[in-house]
N, C-alpha and C. Protein backbone atom coordinates (compact mmCIF):
# COMPACT_ATOMS: atom_id res chain seq x y z
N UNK A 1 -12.28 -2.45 -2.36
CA UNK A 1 -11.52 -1.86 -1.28
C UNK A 1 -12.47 -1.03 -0.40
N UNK A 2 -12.37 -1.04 0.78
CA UNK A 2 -13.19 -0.58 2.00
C UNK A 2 -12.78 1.48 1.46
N UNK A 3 -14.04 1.89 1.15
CA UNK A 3 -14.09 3.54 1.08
C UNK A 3 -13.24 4.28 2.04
N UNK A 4 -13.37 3.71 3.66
CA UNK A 4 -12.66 4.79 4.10
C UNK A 4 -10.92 4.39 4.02
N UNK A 5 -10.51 3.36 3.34
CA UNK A 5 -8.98 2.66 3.07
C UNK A 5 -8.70 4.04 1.93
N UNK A 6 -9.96 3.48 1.10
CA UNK A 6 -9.55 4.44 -0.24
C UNK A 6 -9.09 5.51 0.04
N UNK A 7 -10.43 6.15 0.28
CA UNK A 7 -10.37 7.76 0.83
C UNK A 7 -9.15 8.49 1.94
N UNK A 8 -8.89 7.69 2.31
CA UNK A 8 -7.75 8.16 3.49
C UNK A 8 -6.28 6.90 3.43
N UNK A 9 -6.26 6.99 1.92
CA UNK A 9 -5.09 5.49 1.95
C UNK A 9 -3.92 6.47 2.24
N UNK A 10 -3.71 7.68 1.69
CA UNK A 10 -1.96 8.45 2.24
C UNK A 10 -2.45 8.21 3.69
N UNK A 11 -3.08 8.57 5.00
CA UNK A 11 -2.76 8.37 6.20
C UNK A 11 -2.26 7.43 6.63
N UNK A 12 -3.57 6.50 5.83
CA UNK A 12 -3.02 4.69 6.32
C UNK A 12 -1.85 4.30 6.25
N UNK A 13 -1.17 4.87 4.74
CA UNK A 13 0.49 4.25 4.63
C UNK A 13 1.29 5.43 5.77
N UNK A 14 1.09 6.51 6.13
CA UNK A 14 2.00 7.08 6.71
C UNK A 14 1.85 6.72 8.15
N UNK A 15 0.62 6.35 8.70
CA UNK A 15 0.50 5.31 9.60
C UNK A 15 1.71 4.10 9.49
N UNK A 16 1.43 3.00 8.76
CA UNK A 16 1.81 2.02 8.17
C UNK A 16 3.76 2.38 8.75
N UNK A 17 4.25 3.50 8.52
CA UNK A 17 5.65 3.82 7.90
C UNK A 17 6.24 4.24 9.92
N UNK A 18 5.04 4.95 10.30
CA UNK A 18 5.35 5.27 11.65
C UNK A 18 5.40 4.35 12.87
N UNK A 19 4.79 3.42 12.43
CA UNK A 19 4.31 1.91 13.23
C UNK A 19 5.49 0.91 12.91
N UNK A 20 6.28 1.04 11.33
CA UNK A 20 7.14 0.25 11.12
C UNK A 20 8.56 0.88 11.71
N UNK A 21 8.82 2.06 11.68
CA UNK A 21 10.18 2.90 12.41
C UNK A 21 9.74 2.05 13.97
N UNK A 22 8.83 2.86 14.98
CA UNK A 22 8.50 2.32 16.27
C UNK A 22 8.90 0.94 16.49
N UNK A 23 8.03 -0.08 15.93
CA UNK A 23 8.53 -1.27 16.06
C UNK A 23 10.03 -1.93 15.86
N UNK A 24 10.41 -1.43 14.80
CA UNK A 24 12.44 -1.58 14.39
C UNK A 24 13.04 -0.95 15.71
N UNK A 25 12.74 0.12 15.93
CA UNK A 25 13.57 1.11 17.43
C UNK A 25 12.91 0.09 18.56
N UNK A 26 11.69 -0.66 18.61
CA UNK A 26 11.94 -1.65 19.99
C UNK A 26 10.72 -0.89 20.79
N UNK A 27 10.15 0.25 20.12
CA UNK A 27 9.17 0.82 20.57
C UNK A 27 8.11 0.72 21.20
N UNK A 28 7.14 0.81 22.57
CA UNK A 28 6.03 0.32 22.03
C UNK A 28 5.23 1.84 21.99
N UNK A 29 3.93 1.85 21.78
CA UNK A 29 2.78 2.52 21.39
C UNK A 29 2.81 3.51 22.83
N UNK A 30 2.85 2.81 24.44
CA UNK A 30 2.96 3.41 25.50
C UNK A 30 4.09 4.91 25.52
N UNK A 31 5.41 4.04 25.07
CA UNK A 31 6.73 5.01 24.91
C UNK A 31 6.89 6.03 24.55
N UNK A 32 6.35 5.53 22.88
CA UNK A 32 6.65 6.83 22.11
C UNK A 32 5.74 8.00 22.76
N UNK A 33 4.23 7.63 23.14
CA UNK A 33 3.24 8.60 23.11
C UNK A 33 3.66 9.11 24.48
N UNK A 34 4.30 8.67 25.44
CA UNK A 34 4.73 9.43 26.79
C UNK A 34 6.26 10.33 25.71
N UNK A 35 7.04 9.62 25.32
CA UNK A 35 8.52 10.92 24.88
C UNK A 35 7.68 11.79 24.16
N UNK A 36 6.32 11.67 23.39
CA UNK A 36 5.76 12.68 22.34
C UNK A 36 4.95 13.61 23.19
N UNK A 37 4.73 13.24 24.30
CA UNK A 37 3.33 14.52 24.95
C UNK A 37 1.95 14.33 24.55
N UNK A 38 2.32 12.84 23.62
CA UNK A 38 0.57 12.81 23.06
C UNK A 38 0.06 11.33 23.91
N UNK A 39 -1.43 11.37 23.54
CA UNK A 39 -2.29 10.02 24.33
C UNK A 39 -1.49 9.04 23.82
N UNK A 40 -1.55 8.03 24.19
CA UNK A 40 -1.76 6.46 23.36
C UNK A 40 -2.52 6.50 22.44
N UNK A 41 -3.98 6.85 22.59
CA UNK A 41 -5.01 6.56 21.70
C UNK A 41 -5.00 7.18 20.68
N UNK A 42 -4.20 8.88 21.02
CA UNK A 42 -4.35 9.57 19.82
C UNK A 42 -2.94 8.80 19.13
N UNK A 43 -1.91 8.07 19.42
CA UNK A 43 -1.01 7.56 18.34
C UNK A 43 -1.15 6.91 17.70
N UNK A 44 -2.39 5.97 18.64
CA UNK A 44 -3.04 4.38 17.83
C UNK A 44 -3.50 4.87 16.73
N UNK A 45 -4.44 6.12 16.60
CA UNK A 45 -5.25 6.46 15.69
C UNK A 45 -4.12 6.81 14.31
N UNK A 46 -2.90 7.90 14.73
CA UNK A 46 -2.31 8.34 13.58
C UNK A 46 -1.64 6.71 12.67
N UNK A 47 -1.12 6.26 13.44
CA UNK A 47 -0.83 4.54 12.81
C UNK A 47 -1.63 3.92 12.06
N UNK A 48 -3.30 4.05 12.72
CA UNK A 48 -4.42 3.67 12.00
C UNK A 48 -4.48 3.99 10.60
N UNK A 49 -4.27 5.05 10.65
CA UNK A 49 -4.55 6.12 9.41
C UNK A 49 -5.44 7.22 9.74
N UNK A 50 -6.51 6.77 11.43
CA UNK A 50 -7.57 7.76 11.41
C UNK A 50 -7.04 8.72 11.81
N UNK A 51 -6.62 9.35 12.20
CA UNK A 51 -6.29 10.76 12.60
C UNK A 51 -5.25 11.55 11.80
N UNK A 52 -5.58 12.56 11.02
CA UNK A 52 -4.56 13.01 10.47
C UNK A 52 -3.66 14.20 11.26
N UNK A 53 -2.78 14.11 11.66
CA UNK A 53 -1.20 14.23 12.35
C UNK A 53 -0.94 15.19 11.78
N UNK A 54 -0.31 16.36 13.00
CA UNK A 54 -0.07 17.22 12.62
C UNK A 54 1.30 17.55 12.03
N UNK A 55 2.01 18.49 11.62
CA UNK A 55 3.07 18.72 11.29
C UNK A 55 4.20 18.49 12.10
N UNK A 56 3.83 19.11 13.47
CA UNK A 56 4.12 19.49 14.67
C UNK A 56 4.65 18.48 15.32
N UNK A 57 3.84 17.53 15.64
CA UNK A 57 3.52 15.91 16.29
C UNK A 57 4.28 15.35 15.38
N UNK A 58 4.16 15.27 14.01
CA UNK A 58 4.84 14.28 12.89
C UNK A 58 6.65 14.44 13.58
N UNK A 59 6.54 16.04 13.76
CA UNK A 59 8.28 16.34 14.12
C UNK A 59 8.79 15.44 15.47
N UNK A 60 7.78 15.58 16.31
CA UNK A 60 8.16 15.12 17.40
C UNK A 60 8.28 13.60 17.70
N UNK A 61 7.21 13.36 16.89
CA UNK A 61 7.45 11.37 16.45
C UNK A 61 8.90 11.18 16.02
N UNK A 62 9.16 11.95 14.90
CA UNK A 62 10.59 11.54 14.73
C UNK A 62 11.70 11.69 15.38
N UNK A 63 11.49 13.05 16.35
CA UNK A 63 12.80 13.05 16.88
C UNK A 63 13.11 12.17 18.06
N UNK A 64 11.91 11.88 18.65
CA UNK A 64 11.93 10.43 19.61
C UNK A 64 12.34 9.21 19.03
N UNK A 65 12.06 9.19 17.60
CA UNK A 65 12.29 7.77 16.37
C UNK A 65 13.82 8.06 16.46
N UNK A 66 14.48 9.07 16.23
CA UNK A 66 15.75 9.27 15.89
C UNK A 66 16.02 9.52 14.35
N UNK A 67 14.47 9.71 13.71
CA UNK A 67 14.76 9.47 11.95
C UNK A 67 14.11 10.84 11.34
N UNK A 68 14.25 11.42 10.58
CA UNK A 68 14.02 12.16 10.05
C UNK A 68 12.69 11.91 9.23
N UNK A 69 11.43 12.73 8.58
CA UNK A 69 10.36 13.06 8.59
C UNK A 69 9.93 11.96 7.47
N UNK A 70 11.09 12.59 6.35
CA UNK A 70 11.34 11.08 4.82
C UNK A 70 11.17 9.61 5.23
N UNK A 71 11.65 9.04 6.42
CA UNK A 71 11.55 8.05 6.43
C UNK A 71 10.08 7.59 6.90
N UNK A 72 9.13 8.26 6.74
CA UNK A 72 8.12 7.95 7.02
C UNK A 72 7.00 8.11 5.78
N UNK A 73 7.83 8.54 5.11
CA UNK A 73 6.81 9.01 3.77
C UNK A 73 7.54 7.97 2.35
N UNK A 74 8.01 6.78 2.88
CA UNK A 74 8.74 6.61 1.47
C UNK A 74 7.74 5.94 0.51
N UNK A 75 7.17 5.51 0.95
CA UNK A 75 5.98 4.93 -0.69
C UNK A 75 4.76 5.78 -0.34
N UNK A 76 4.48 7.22 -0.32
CA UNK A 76 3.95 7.87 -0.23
C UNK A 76 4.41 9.37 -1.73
N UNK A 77 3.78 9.38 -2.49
CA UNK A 77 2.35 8.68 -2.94
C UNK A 77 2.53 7.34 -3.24
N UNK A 78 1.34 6.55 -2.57
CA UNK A 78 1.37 5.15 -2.39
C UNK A 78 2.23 3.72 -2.89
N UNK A 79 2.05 2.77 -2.11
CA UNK A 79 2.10 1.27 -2.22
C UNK A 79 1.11 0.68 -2.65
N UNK A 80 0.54 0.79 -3.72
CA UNK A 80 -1.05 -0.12 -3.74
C UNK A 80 -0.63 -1.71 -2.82
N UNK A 81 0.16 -2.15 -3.68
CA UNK A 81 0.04 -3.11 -2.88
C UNK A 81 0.30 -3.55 -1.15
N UNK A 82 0.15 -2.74 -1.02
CA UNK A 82 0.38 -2.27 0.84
C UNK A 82 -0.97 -2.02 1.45
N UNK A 83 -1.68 -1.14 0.64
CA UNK A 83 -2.61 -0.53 1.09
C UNK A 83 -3.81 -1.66 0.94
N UNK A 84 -4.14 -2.57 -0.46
CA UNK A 84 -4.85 -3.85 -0.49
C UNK A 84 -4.54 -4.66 0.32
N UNK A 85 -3.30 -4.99 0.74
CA UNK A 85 -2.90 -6.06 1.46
C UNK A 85 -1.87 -5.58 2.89
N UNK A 86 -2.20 -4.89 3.87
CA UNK A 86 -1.75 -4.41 5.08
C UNK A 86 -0.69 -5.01 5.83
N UNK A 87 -0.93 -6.22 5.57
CA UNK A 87 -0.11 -7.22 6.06
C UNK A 87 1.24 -7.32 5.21
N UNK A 88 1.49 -7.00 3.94
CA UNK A 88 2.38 -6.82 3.25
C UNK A 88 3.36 -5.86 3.85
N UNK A 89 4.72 -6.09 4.13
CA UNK A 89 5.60 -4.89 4.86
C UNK A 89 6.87 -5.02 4.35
């Protein structure tokens, strides 16, 4: 497994969880980050896994999502098999 997957696999899945709400709501990447006050790039990144997201921002993702904070954390602590295989959803 790629070190920085390892090392930073809770972002990746809470990435993973924020990318899957967005997409179900019809979302794209442009939307949310204009209703949130944040870049594009910095959302691409929290989805990525690279950027770890603040508390703050996490709130405001959701209340644009319409979902509450849990639904973004549910196989957190992890999915192995999510995190080996990304494509798995």
């Amino acid at each position: 497994m790629n070190k920085y997957i390892e090392k930073n696999k809770y972002l990746v899945e809470l990435g993973n969880q924020i990318r899957d709400v967005r997409n179900h709501k019809g979302w794209t990447q442009d939307m949310l980050a204009d209703a949130v006050g944040i870049d594009r790039a910095y959302l691409s990144g929290i989805e990525r896994g690279v950027r770890n997201v603040t508390f703050l921002s996490l709130v405001k993702i959701a209340e644009q999502l319409e979902c509450d904070i849990a639904s973004f954390t549910i196989n957190i602590p992890i999915n192995k098999e999510r995190i080996t295989n990304p494509k798995t959803r």
